[in-house]
Protein backbone atom coordinates (compact mmCIF):
# COMPACT_ATOMS: atom_id res chain seq x y z
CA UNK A 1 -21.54 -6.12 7.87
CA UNK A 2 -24.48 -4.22 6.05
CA UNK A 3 -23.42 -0.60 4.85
CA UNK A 4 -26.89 0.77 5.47
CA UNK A 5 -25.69 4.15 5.27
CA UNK A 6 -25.10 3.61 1.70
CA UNK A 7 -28.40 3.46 -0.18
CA UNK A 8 -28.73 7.08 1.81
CA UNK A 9 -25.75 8.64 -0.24
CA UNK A 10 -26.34 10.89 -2.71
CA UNK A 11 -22.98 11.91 -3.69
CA UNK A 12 -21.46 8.91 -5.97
CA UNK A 13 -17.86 7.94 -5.17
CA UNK A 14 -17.16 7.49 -9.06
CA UNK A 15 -15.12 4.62 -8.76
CA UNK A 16 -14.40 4.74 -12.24
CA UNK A 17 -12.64 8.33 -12.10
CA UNK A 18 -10.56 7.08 -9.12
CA UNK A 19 -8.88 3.92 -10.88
CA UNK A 20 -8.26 6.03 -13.74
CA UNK A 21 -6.92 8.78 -12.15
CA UNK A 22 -4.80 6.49 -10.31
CA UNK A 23 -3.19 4.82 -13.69
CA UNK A 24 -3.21 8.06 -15.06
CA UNK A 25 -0.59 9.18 -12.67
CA UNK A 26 1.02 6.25 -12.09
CA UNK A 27 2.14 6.43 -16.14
CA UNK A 28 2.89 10.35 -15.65
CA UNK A 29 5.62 9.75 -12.86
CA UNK A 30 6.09 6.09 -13.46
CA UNK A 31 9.89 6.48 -12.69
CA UNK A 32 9.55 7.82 -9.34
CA UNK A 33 6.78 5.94 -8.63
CA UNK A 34 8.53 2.98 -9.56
CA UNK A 35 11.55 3.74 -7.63
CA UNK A 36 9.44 4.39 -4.06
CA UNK A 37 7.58 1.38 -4.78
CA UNK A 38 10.55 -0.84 -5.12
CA UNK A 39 11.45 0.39 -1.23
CA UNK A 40 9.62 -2.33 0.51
CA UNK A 41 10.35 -4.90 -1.71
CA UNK A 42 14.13 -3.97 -1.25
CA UNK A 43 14.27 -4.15 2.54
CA UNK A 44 12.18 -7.45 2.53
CA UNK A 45 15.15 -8.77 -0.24
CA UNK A 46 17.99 -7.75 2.50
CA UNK A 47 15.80 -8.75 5.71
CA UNK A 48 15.07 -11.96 4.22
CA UNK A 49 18.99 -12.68 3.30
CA UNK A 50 20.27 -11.50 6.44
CA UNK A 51 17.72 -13.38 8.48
CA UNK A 52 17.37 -16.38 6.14
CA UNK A 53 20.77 -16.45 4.82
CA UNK A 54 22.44 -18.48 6.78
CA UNK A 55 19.48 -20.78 8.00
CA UNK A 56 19.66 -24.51 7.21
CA UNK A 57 17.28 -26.71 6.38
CA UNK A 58 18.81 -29.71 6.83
CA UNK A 59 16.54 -31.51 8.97
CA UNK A 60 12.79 -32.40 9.15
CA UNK A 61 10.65 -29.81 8.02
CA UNK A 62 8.22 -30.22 10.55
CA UNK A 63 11.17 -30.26 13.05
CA UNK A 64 12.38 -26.93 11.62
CA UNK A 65 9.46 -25.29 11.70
CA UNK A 66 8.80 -26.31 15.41
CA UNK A 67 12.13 -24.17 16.53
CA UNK A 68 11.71 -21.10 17.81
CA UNK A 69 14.50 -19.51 15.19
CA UNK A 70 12.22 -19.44 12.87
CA UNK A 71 8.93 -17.92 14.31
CA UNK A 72 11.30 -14.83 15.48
CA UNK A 73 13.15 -14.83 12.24
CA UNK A 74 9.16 -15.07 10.62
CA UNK A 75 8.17 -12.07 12.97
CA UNK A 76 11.00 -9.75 12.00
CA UNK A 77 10.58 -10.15 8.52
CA UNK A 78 7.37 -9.71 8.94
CA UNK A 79 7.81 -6.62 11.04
CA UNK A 80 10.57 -4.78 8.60
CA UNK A 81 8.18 -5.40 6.36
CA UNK A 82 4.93 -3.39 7.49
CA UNK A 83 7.84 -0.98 8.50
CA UNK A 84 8.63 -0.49 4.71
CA UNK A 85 5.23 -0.56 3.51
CA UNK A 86 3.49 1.58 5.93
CA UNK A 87 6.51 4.31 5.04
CA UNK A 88 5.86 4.25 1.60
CA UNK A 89 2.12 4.61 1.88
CA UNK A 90 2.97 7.64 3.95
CA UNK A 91 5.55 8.96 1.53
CA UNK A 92 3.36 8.10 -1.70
CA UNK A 93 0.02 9.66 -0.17
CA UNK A 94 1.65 13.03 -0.13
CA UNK A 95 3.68 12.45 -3.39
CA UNK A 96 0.25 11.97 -5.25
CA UNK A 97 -1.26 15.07 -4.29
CA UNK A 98 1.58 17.28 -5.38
CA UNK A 99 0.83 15.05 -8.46
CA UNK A 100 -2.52 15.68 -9.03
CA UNK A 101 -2.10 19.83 -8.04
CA UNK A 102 0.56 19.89 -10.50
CA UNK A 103 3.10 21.00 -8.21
CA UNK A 104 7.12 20.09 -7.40
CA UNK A 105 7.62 17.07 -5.37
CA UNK A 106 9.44 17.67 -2.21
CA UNK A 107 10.82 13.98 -1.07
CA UNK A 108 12.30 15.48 2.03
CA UNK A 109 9.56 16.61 3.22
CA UNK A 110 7.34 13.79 2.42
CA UNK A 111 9.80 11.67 4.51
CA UNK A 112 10.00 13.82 7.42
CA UNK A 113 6.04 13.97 7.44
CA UNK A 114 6.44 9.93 7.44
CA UNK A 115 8.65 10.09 10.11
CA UNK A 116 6.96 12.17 12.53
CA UNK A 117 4.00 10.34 12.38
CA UNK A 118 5.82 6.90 12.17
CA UNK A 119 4.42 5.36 15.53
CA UNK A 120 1.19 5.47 14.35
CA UNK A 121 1.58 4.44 11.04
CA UNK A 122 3.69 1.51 11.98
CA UNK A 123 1.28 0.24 14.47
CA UNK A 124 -2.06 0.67 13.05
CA UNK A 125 -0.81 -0.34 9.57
CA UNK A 126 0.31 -3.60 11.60
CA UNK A 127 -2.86 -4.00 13.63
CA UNK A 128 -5.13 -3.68 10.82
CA UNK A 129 -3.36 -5.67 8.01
CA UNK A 130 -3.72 -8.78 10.87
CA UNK A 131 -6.93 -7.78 11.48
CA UNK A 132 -7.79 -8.07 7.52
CA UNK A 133 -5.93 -11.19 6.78
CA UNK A 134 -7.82 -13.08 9.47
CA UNK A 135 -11.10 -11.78 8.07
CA UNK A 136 -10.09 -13.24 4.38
CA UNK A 137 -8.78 -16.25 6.33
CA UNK A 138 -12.17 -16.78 7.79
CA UNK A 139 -14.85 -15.46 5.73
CA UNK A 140 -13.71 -13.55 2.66
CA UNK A 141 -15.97 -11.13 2.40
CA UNK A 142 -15.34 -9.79 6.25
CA UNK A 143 -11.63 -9.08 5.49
CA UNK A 144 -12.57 -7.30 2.35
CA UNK A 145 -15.00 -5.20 4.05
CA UNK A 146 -12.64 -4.68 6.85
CA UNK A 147 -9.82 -3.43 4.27
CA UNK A 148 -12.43 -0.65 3.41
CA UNK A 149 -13.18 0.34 6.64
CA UNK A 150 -9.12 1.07 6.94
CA UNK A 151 -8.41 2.16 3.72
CA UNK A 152 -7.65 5.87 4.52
CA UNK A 153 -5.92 5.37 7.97
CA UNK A 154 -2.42 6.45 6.57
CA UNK A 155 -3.68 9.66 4.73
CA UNK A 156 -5.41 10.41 7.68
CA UNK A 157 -2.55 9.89 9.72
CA UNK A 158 -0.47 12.09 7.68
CA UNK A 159 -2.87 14.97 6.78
CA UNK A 160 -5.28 15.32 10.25
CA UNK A 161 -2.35 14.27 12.64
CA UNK A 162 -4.67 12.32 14.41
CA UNK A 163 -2.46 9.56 15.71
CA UNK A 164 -3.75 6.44 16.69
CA UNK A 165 -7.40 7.93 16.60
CA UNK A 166 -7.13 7.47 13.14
CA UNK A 167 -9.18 3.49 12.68
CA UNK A 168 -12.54 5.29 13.90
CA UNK A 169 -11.85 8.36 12.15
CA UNK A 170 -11.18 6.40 9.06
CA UNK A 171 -14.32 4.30 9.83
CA UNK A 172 -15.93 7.58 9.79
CA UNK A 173 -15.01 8.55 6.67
CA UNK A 174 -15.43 5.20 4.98
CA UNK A 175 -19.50 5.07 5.96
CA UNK A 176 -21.30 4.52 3.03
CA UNK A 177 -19.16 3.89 0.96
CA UNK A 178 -17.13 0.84 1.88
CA UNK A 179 -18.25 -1.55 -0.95
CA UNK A 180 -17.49 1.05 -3.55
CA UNK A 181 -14.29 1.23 -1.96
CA UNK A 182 -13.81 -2.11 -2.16
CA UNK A 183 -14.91 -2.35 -5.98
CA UNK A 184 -12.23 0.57 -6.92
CA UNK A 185 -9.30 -1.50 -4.79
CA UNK A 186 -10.49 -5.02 -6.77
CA UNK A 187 -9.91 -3.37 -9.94
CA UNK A 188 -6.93 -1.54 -8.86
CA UNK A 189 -5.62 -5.02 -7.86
CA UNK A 190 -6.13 -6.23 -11.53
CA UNK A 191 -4.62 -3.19 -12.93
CA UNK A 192 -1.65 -3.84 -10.78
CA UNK A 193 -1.81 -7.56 -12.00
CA UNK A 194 -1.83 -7.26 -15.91
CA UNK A 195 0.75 -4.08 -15.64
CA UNK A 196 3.02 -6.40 -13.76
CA UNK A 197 3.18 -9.36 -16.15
CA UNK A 198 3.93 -6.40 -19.17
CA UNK A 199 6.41 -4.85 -17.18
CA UNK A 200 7.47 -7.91 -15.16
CA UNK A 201 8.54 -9.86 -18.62
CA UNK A 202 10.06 -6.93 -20.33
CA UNK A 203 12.53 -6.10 -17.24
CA UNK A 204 13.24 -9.96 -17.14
CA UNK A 205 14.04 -10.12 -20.41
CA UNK A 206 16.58 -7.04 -20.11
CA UNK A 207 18.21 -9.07 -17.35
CA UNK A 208 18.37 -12.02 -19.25
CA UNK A 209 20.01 -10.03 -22.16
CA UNK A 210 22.45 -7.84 -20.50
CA UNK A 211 22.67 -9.34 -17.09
CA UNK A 212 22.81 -13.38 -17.99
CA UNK A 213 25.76 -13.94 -15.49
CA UNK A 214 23.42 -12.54 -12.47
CA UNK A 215 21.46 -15.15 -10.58
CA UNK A 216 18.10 -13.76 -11.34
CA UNK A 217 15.17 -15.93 -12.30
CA UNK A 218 12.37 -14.63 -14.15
CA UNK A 219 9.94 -15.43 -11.46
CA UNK A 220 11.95 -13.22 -8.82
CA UNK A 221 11.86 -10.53 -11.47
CA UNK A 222 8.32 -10.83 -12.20
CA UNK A 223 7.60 -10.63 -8.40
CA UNK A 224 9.87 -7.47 -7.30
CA UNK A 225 8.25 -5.64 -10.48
CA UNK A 226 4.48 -6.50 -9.37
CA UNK A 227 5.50 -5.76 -5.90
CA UNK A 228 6.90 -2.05 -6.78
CA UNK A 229 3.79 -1.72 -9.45
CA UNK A 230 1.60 -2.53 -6.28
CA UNK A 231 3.00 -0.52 -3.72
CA UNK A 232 2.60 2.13 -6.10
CA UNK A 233 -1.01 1.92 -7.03
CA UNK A 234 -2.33 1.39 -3.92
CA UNK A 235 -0.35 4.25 -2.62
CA UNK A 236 -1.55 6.27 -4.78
CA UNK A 237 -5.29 4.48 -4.36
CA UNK A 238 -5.53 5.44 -0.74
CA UNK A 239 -4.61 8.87 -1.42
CA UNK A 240 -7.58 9.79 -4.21
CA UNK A 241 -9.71 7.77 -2.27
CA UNK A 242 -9.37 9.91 1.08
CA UNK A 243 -9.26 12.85 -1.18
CA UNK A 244 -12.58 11.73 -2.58
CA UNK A 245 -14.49 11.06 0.22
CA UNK A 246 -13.00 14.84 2.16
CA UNK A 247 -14.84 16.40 -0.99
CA UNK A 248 -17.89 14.35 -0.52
CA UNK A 249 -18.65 14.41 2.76
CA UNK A 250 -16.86 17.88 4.30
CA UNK A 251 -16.45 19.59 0.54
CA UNK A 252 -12.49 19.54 1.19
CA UNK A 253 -10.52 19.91 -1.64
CA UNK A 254 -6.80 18.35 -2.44
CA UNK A 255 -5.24 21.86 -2.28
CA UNK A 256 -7.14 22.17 1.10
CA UNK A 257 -5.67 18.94 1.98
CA UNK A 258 -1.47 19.39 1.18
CA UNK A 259 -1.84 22.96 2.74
CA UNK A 260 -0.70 20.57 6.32
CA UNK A 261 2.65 19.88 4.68
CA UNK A 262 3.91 23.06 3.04
């Protein structure tokens, strides 16, 4: 688990510049990044209440839990769900650098970029977000170290075309500077935290004022805004971060990088 490679380094990652840049945009197109971040917690709402809806839970829990409804209802949500999040990723990674270059964002063609590399995205995103729970499950440190190593497999996805070659080419990328990597996502994560509690209680106090008749708790608010704030972020995260390390290691810059989806 040793990143020997990194005392060899030179080049700093600047983990500092990364988190801020990432706020920094994240507050310039909060709206739209808002609105593509609410896109996986949307299709988990209306998976989960067309799968869930009508379940009951009359009996036993442990009875319940035995029946095979619910592990295939528990797979499919779990499925729509990487499905959503490993879109946006795709869609948000392309977003940013238009962003950053100052340029007009071109939804369509961020989705059809998604799209076409889809298969891919979907699986790998799957593969590795099991792969990175177990390690936290196990040994914490592992699954955090793991999440490094796969940090930039949807940017790579999207901007090399590599296709399912993208966890070693990722891996590639990542050498030497995984537990920087990993310091920049911790604080991204706490960012992502504190924003959602502001944000979280001032949207669930406008529903409580002006939507009272909705069935709406607080918590459920709290949750779909900290869900949309991370989707966002981290979005956003993996796309300065692959940026970064291009310009580090093969002196690739972003407008280099977007030239693949013109």
């Amino acid at each position: 688990m040793t990143d020997v490679s990194y005392s060899e380094e030179k080049v700093p990652f600047e983990v500092g510049s990364i988190v801020g840049s990432t706020i920094s945009m994240l507050f310039r197109k909060f709206p739209a990044i808002m609105l593509l971040g609410f896109l996986p917690t949307l299709f988990d709402f209306v998976t989960h209440n067309i799968l869930f809806g009508n379940t009951q839970l009359d009996g036993p829990s442990d009875q319940y839990y035995l029946q095979g409804e619910f592990w295939l209802i528990l797979v499919g949500t779990a499925l729509v769900s990487t499905l959503s999040i490993s879109l946006t990723t795709a869609i948000l990674v392309q977003f940013s650098y238009d962003v950053k270059l100052e340029r007009p964002t071109r939804l369509t063609t961020y989705l059809m970029a998604a799209i076409r590399h889809f298969p891919a995205i979907f699986v790998l995103t799957l593969v590795t977000s099991i792969l990175c729970l177990l390690g936290l499950v196990l040994l914490v440190v592992p699954g955090l170290w793991l999440y490094a190593v796969f940090s930039v497999i949807v940017p790579v996805i999207v901007i090399e075309g590599v296709g399912f070659g993208a966890i070693r080419r990722s891996a590639e990328l990542t050498k030497g500077y995984r537990w920087p990597i990993v310091g920049a996502l911790f604080l991204m994560l706490v960012c992502a935290f504190l924003l959602g509690a502001v944000f979280g209680g001032v949207a669930g106090g406008l529903v409580g004022a002006f939507a009272g008749g909705l069935s709406i708790g607080m918590s459920t608010v709290l949750e779909m805004v900290g869900n949309a704030l991370g989707a966002g972020i981290f979005g956003i995260a993996a796309a300065l971060i692959y940026a970064r390390l291009k310009e580090i290691k093969e002196g690739v810059s972003v407008s280099d990088l977007v030239e693949v989806f013109k």
